[in-house]
Protein backbone atom coordinates (compact mmCIF):
# COMPACT_ATOMS: atom_id res chain seq x y z
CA UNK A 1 13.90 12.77 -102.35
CA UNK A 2 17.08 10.63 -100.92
CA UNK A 3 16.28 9.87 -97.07
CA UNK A 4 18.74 11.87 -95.10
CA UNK A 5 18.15 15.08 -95.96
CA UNK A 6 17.15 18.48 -94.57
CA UNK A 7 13.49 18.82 -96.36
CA UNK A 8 14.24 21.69 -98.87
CA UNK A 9 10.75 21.26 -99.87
CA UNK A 10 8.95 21.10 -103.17
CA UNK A 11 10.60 22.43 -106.05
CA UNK A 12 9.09 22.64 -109.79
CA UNK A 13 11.58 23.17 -112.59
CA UNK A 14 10.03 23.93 -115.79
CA UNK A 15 12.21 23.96 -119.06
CA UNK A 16 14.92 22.06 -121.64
CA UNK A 17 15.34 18.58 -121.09
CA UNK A 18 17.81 17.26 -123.19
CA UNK A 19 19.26 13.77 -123.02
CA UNK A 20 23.62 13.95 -123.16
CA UNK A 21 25.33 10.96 -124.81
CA UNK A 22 28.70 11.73 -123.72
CA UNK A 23 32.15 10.30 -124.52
CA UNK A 24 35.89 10.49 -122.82
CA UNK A 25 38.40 11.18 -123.49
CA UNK A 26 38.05 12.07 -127.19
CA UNK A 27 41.43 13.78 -128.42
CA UNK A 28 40.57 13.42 -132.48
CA UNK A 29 37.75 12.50 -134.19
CA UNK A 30 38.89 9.65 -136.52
CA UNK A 31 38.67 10.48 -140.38
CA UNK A 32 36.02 7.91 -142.81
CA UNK A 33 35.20 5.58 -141.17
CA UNK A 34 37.74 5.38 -138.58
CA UNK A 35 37.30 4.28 -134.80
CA UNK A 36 39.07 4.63 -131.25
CA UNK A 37 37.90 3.60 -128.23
CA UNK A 38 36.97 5.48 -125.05
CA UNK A 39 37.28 5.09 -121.08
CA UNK A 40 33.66 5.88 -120.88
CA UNK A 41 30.14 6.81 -122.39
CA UNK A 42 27.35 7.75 -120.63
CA UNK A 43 23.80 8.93 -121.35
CA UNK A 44 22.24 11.64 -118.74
CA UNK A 45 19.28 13.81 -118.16
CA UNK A 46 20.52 16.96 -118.95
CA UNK A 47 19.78 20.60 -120.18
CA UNK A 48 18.86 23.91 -118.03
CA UNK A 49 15.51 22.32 -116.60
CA UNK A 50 16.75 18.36 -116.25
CA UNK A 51 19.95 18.90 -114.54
CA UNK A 52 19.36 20.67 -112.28
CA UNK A 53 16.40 18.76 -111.74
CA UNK A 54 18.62 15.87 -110.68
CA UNK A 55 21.07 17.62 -108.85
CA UNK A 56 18.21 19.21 -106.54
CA UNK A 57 17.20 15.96 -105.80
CA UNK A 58 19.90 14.60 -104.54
CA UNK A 59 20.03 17.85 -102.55
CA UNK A 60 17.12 16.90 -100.71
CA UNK A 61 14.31 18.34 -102.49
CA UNK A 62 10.86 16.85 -103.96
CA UNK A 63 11.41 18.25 -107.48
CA UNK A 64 8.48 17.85 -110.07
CA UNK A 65 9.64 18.82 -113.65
CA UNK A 66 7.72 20.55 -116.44
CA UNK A 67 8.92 20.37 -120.14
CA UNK A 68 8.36 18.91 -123.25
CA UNK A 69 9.81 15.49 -124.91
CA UNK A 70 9.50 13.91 -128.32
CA UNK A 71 7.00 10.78 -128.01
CA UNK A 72 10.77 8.69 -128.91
CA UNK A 73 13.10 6.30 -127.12
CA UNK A 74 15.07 9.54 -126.51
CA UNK A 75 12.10 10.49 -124.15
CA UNK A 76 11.90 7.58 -122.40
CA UNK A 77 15.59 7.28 -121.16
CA UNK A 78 15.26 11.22 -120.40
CA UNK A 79 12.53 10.12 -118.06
CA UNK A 80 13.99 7.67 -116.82
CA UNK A 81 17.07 8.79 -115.93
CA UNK A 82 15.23 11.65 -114.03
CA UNK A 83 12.75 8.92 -112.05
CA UNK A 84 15.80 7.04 -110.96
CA UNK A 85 17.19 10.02 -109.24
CA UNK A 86 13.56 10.35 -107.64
CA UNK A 87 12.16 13.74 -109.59
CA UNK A 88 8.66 13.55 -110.34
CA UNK A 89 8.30 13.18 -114.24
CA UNK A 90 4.43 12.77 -114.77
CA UNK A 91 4.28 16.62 -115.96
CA UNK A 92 6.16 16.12 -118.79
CA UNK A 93 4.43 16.33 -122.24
CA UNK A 94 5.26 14.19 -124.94
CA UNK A 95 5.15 15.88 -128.42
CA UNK A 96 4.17 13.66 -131.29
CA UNK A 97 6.42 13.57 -134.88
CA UNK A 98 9.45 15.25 -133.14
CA UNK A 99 12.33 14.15 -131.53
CA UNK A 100 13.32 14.37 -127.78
CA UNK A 101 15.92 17.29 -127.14
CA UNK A 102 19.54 15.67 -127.54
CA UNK A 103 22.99 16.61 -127.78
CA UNK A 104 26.63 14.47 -128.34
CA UNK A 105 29.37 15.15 -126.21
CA UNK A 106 32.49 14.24 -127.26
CA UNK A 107 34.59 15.38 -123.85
CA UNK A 108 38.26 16.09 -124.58
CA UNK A 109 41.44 15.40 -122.33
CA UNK A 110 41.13 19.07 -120.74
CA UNK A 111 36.99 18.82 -119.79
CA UNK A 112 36.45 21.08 -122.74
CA UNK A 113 32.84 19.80 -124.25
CA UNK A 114 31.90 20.89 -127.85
CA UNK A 115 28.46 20.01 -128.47
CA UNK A 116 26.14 18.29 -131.31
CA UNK A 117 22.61 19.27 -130.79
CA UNK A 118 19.26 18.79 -132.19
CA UNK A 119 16.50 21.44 -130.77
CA UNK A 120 13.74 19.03 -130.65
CA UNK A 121 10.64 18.94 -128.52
CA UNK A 122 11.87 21.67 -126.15
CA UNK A 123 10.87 24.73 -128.43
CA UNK A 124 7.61 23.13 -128.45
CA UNK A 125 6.45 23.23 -125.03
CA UNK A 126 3.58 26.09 -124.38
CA UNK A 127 1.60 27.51 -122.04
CA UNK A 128 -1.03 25.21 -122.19
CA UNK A 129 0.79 22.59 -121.29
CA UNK A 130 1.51 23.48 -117.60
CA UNK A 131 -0.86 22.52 -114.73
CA UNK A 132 -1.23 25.48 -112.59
CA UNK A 133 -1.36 23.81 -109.93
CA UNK A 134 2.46 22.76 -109.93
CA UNK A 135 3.11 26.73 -110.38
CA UNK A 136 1.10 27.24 -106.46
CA UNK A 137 2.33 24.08 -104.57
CA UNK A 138 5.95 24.61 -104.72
CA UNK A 139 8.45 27.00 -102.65
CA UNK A 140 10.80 27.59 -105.78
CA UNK A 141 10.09 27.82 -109.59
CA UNK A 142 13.35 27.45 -111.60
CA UNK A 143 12.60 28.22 -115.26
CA UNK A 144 15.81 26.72 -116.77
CA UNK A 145 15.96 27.73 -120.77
CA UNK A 146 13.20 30.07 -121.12
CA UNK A 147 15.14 31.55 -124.35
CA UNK A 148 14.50 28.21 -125.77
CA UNK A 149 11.08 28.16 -125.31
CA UNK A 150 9.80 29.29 -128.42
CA UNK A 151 6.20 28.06 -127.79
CA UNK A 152 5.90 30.45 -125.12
CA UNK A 153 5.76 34.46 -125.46
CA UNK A 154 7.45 36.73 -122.88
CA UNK A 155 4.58 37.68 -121.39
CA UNK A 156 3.35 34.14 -120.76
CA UNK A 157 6.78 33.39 -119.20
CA UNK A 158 6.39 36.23 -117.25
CA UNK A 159 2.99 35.04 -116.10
CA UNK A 160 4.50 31.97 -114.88
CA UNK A 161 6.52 33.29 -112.96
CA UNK A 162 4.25 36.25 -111.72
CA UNK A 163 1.37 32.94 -111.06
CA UNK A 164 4.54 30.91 -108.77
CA UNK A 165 5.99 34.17 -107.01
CA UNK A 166 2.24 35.37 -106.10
CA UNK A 167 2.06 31.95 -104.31
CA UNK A 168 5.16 32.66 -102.19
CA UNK A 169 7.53 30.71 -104.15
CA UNK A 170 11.42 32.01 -105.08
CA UNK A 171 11.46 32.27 -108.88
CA UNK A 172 14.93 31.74 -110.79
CA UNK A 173 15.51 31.63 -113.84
CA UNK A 174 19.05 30.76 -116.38
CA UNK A 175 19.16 30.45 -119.92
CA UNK A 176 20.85 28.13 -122.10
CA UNK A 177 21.75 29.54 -125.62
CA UNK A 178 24.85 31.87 -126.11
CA UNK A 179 22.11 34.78 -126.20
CA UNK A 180 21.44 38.11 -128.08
CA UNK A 181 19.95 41.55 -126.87
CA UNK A 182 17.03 40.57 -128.78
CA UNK A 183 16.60 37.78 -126.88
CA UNK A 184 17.08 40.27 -123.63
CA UNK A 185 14.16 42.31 -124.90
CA UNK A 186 11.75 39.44 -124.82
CA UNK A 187 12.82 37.81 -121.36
CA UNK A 188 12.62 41.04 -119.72
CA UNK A 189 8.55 40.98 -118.27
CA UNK A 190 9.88 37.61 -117.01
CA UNK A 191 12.93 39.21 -115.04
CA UNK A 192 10.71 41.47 -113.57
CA UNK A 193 9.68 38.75 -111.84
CA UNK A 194 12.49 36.92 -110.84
CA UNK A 195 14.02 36.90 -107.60
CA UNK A 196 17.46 35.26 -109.07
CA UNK A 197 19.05 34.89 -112.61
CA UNK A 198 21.63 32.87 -113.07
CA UNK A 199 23.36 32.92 -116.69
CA UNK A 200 27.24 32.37 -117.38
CA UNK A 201 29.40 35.43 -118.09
CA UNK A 202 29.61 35.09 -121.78
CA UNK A 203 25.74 34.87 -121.61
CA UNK A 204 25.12 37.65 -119.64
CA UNK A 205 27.22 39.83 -121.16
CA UNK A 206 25.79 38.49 -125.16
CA UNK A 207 22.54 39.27 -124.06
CA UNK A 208 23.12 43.24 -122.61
CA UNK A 209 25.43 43.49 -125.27
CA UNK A 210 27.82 45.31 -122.96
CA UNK A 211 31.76 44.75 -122.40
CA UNK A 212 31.88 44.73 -118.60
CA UNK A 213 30.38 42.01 -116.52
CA UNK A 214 29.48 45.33 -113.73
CA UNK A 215 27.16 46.80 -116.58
CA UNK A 216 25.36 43.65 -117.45
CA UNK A 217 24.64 43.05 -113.93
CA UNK A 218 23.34 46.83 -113.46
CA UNK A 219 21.25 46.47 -116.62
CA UNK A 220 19.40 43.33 -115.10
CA UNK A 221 18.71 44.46 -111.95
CA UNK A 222 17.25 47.37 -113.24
CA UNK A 223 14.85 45.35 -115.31
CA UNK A 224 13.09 44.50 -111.58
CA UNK A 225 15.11 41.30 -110.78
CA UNK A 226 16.27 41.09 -106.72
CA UNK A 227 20.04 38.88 -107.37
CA UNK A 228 22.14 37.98 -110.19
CA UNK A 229 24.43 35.22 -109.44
CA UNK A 230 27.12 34.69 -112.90
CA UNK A 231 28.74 31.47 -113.41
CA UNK A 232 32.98 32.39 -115.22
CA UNK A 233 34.54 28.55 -114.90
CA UNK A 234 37.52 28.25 -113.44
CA UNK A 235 37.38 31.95 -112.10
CA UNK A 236 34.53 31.38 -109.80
CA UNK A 237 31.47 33.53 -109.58
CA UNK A 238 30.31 37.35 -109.12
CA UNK A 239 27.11 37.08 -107.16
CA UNK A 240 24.73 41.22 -106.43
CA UNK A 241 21.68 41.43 -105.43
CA UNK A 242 19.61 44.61 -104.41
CA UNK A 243 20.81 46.58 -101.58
CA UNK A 244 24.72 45.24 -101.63
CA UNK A 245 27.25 47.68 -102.68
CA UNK A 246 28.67 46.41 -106.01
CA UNK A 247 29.00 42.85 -106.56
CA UNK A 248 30.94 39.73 -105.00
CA UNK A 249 33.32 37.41 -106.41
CA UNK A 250 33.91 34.07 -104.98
CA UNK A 251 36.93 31.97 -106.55
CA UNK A 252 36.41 28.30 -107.88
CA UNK A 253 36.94 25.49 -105.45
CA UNK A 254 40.08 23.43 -107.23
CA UNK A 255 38.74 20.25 -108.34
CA UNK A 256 40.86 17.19 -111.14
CA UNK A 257 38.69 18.22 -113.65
CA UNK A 258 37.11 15.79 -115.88
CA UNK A 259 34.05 16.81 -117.89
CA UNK A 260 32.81 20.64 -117.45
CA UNK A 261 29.22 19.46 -118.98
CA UNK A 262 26.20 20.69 -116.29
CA UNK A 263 28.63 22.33 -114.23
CA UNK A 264 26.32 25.66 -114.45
CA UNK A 265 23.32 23.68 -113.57
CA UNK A 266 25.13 22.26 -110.44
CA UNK A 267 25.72 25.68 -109.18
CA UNK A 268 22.34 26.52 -109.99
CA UNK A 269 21.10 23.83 -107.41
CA UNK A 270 23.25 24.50 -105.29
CA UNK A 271 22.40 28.48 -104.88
CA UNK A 272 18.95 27.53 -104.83
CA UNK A 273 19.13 25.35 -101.83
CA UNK A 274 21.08 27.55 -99.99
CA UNK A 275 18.40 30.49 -100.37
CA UNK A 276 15.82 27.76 -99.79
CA UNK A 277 17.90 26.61 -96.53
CA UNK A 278 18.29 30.30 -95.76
CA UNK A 279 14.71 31.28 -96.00
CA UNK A 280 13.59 28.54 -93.72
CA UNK A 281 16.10 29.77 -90.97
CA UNK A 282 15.09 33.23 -91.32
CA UNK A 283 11.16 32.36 -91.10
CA UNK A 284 11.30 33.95 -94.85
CA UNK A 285 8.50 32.01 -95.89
CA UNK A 286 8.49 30.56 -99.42
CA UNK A 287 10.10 33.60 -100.71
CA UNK A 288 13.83 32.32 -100.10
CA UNK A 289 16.22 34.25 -102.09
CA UNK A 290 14.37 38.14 -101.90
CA UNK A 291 14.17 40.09 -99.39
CA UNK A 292 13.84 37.43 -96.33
CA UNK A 293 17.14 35.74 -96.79
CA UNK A 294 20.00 35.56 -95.68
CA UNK A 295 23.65 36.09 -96.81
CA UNK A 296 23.46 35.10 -100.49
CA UNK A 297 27.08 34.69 -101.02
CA UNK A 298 27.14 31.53 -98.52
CA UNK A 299 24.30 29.94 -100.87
CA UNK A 300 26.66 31.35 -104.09
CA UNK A 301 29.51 28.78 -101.76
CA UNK A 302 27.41 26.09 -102.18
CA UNK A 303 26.66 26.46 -105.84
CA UNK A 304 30.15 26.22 -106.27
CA UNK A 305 31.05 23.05 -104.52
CA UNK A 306 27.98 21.60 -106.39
CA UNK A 307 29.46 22.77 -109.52
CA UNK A 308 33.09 21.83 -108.93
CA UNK A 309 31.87 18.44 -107.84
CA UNK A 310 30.22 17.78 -110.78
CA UNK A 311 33.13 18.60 -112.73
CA UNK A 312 34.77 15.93 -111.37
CA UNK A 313 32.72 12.69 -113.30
CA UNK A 314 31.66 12.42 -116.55
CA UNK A 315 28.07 14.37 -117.88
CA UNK A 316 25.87 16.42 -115.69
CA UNK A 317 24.81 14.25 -112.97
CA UNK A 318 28.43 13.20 -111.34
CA UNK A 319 29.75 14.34 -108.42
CA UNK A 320 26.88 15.17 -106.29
CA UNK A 321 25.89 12.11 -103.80
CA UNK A 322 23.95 14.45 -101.16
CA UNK A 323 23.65 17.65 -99.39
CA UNK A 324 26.02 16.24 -96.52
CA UNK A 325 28.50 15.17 -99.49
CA UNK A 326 28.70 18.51 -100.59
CA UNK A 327 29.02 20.35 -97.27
CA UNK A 328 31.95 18.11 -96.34
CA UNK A 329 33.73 19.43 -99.34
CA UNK A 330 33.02 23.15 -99.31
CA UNK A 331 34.30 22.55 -95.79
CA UNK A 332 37.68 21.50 -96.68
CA UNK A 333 37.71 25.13 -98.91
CA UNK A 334 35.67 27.43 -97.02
CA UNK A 335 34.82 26.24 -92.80
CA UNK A 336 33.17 29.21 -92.51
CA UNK A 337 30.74 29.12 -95.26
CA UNK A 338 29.98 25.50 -95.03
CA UNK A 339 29.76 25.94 -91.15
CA UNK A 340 26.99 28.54 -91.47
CA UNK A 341 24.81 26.41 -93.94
CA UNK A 342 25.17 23.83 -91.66
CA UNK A 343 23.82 25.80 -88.84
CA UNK A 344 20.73 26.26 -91.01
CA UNK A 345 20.27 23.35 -91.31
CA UNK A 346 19.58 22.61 -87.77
């Protein structure tokens, strides 16, 4: 954890951790055996577990992450890039004869990222390969890519989570493939037991198979899950939870846009530090995020400024310095938001 910060506490993240080599701007790929050169390339920590990871670090929080590398040099710079951030990286399994999660970025003028990727050791992690321990100690499980968990059966995910909430810690969870309903139909035991989900709009909507982003929301919380909180780019957010009316939509904070890449997982951070913030405040507990917090949307504020700020440097861990850094921003767009986090934090 970076010295400065409000204590969010300890937070395990357990999921895909993928390493991103990344390169801008690419505006062609050159035919045979062609080159051009590039302002930058950078490798990162990334995927649905490992950036966010990072970015709750630099938050302020004492993150330990649980996931599943190849026993490769891919692995080792994945770990390392975590450990230099300060997340706690001894969980992490290292699977033999496979190779570390990866993808290649080539980032075009515009921030648009299409994406090379090889599965690897991510599908492979299982239940057996998570201390429970690191499921009691902690006041927020995120489970980033359980659809890409194939070691793992719904109901085990499900008892992960059930194991971390009965403990008193906020469980999240977000996904990280395009999704299907099938894939719906086995995550659902698990978001029985989430407090928030946090998916993209064209995920949520793949995975209900409906049309309207109102619908999918519905269908969720209906499967026992207290907030959804959906990610649309450049149009912002829609943030429900149980007992509003309807949901809330919160505009993107304008940004220069360079690389879109972990965008998603900075907002996840950033939500979950503002419930973790909020529970504190209210004397919630561990259980920040359900029924003991506060005001979601001003947490769904801060997940934004996270996520616009890390759309402003190349791969998923730009942007974000610290908790302060991000504050000062969202209080150049929204005073009033950033004004009441900070109050929290006092």
């Amino acid at each position: 954890m970076n010295s400065g910060h409000p204590d969010l506490g300890a937070i395990t993240v357990l999921g895909a951790c993928i390493l991103d080599v990344l390169g801008r701007p690419v505006e062609t790929i050159p035919p045979g055996q062609g080159s051009v050169r590039l302002a930058e390339i950078r490798a990162t920590a990334a995927g649905t577990a490992a950036g966010p990871a990072v970015d709750l670090a630099k938050l302020g929080a004492r993150v330990r992450v649980l996931g599943a590398l190849g026993d490769d040099l891919l692995g080792d710079i994945v770990t390392a890039a975590m450990a230099r951030h300060g997340v706690e990286t001894a969980s992490l399994v290292r699977k033999k004869d496979v190779q570390t999660s990866a993808t290649i970025l080539p980032i075009r003028p515009n921030g648009e990222r299409p994406a090379l990727h090889v599965p690897g050791a991510t599908r492979l992690f299982g239940y057996a390969d998570i201390d429970q321990e690191h499921l009691a100690g902690a006041r927020a499980l995120l489970i980033g890519a359980p659809d890409a968990l194939a070691g793992m059966t719904g109901e085990e995910l499900a008892q992960v989570a059930k194991t971390a909430k009965g403990a008193g810690a906020l469980v999240a969870v977000d996904v990280l493939h395009p999704g299907r309903p099938q894939d719906l139909e086995r995550l659902a035991p698990l978001l029985g037991q989430t407090d928030w989900f946090m998916p993209n709009a064209d995920q949520l909507l793949a995975l209900t198979g409906r049309a309207d982003l109102a619908d999918a929301i519905e269908d969720v919380l209906a499967l026992g899950t207290y907030g959804v909180a959906v990610t649309q780019g450049a149009d912002g957010c829609l943030v429900a939870w149980r007992g509003a009316s309807g949901s809330a939509a919160l505009p993107a904070l304008p940004v220069d846009v360079v690389d879109t890449t972990g965008c998603g997982d900075g907002f996840t951070a950033g939500l979950l530090a503002g419930l973790l913030l909020a529970a504190g405040h209210n004397g919630g507990g561990q259980n920040g995020g359900g029924q003991n917090s506060a005001d979601p949307l001003d947490a769904a504020w801060l997940g934004l400024a996270c996520g616009a700020l890390v759309a402003t440097g190349l791969g998923s861990d730009a942007g974000i310095e610290s908790l302060a850094q991000v504050l000062d921003f969202l209080d150049g767009a929204q005073p009033a938001a950033a004004g009441r986090i900070k109050e929290l934090m006092k």
